[in-house]
C-alpha atoms as a PDB file:
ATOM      1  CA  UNK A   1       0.693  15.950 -26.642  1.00  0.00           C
ATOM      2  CA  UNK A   2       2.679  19.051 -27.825  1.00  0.00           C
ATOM      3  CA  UNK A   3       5.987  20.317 -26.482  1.00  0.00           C
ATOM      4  CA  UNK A   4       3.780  23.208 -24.654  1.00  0.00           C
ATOM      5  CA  UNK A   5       2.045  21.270 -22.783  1.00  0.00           C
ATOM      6  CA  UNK A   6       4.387  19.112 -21.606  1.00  0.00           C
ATOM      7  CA  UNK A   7       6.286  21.661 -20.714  1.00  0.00           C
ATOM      8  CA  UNK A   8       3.412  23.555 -19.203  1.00  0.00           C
ATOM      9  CA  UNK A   9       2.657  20.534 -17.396  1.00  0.00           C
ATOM     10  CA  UNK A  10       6.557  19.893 -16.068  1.00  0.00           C
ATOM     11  CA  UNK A  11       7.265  23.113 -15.087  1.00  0.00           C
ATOM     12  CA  UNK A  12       3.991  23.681 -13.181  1.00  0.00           C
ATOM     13  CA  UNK A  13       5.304  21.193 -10.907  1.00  0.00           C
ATOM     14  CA  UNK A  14       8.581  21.897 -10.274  1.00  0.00           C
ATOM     15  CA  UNK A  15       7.830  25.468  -9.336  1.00  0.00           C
ATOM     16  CA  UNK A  16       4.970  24.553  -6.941  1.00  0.00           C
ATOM     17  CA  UNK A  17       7.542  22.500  -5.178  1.00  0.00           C
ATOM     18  CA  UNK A  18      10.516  25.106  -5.821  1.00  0.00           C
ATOM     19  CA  UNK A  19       7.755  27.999  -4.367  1.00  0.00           C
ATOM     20  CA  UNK A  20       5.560  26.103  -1.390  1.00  0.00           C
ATOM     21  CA  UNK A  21       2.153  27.351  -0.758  1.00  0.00           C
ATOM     22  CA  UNK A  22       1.841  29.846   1.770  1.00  0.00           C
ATOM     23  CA  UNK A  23      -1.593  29.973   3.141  1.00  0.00           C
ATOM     24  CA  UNK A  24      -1.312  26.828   4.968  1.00  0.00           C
ATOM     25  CA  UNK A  25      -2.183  24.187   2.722  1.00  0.00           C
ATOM     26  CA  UNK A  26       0.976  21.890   2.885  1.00  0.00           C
ATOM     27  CA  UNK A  27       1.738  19.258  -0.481  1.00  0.00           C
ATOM     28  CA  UNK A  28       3.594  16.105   0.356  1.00  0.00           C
ATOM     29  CA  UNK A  29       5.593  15.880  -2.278  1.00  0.00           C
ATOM     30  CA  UNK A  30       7.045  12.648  -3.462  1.00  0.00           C
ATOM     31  CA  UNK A  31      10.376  12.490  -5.501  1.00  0.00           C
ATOM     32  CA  UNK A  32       9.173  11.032  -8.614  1.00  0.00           C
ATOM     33  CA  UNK A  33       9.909  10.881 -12.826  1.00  0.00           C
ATOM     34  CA  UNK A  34       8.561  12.417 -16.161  1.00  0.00           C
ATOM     35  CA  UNK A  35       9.232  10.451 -18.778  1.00  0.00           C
ATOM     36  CA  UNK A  36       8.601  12.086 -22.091  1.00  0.00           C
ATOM     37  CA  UNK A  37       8.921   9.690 -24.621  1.00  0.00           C
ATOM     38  CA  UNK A  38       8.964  10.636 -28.532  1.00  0.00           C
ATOM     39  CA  UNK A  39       6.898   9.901 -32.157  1.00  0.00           C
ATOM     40  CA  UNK A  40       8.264   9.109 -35.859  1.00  0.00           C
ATOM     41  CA  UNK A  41       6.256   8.766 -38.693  1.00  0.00           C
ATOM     42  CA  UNK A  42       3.680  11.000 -36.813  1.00  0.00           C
ATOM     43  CA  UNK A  43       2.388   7.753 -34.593  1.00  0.00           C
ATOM     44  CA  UNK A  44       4.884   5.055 -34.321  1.00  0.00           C
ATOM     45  CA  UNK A  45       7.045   5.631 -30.730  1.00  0.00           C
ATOM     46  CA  UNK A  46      10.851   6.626 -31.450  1.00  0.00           C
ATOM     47  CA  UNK A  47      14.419   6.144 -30.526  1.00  0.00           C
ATOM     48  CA  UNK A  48      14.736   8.213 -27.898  1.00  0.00           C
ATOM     49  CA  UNK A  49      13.256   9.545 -24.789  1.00  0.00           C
ATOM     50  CA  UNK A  50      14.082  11.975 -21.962  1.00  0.00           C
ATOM     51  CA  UNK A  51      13.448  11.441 -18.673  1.00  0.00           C
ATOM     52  CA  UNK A  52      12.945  13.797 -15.513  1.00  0.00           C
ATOM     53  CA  UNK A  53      13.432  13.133 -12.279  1.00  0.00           C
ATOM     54  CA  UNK A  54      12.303  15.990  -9.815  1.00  0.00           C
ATOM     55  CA  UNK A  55      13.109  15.931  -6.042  1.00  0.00           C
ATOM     56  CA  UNK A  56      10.737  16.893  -3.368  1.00  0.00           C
ATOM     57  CA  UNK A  57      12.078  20.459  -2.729  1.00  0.00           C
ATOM     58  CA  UNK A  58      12.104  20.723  -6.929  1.00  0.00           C
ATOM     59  CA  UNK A  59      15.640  20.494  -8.252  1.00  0.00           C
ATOM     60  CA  UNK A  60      15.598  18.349 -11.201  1.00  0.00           C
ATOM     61  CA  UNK A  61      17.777  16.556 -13.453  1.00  0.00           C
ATOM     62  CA  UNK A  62      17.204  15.093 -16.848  1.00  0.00           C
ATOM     63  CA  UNK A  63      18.492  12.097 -18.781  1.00  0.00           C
ATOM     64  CA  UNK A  64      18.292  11.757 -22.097  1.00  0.00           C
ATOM     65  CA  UNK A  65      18.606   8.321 -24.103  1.00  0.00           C
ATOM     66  CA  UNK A  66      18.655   7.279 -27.388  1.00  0.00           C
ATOM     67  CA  UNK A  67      16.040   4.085 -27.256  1.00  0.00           C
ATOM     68  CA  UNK A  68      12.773   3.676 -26.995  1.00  0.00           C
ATOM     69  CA  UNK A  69      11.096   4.185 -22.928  1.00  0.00           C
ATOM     70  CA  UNK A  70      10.324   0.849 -22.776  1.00  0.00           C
ATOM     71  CA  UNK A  71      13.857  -0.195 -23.841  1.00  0.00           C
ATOM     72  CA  UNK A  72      15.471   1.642 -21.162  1.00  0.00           C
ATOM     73  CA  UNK A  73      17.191  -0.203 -18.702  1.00  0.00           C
ATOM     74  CA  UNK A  74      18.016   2.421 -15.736  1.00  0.00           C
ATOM     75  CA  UNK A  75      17.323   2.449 -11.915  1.00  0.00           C
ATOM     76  CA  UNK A  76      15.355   5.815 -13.094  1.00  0.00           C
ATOM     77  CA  UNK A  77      12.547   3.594 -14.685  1.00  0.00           C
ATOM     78  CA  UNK A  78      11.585   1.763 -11.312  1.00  0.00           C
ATOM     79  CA  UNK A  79      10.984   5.485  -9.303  1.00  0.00           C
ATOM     80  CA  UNK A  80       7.348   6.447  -9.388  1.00  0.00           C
ATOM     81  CA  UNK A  81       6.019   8.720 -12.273  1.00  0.00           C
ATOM     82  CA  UNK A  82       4.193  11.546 -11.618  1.00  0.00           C
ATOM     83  CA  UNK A  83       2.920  11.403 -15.178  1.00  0.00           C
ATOM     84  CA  UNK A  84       3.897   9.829 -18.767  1.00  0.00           C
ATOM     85  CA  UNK A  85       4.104  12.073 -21.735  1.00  0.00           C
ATOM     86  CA  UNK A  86       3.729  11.258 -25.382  1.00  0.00           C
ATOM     87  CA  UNK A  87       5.115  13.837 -27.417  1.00  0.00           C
ATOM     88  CA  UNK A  88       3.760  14.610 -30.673  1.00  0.00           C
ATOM     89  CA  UNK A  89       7.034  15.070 -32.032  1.00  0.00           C
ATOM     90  CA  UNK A  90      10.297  13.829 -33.232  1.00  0.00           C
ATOM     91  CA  UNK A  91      13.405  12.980 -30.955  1.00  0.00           C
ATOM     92  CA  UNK A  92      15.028  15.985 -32.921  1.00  0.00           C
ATOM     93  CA  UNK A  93      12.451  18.130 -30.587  1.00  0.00           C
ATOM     94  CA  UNK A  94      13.958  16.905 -27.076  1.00  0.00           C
ATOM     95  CA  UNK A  95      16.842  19.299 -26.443  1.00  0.00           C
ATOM     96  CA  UNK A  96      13.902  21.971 -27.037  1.00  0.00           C
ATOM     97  CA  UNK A  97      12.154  20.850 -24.598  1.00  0.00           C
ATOM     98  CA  UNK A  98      14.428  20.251 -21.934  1.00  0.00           C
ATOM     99  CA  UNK A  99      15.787  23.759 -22.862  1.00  0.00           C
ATOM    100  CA  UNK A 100      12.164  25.134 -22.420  1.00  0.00           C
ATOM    101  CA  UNK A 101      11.396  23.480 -19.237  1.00  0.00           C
ATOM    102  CA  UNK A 102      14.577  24.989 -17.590  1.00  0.00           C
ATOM    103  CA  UNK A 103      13.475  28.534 -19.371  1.00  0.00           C
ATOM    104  CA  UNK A 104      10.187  27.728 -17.596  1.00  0.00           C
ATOM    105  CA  UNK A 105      11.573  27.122 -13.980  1.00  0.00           C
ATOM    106  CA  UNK A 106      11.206  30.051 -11.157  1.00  0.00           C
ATOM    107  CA  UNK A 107      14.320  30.938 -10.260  1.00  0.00           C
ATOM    108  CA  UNK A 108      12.645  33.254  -7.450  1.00  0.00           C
END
């Protein structure tokens, strides 16, 4: 996937938890992980991977690492995940991302 649809994709749920509906219907969010992992050599999986972990009301964090997703051994890779991402690009990309996801979050 590209980096604008990931983060098309990420921030679309973060603000519709950060900015509930208001006509009635009523989401139950669960607190849950996007892990966005990374490609070299245009198809092989990378070193490195970021992963976000968005709350119920929508705050977020993200944690970066330098291995592979499947390497990663962190109590973040047993919470559920709202959705897996393959990004099309190299780790060099993931700070733009993660800065383009929080450029992409409502602040209203």
């Amino acid at each position: 996937m590209t980096i604008d649809s990931i983060v098309g994709n990420i921030v679309s749920e973060i603000n519709m938890r950060l900015h509930p509906r208001t006509d009635g219907i009523k989401y139950q969010f669960e607190r849950c992980t996007f892990p966005v992992t990374f490609t070299r050599d245009d198809y092989k999986e990378a070193d490195g991977c970021a992963i976000f972990l968005v709350e119920t009301d929508g705050s977020y964090t993200v944690t970066k690492f330098e291995s592979r997703y499947m390497d990663v051994e962190d109590p973040l890779r047993k919470v559920y995940h709202g959705a897996y991402f393959e990004c099309d690009e190299e780790p060099t990309a993931m700070d733009e991302l993660i800065e383009d996801v929080a450029a992409g979050v409502s602040k209203n």
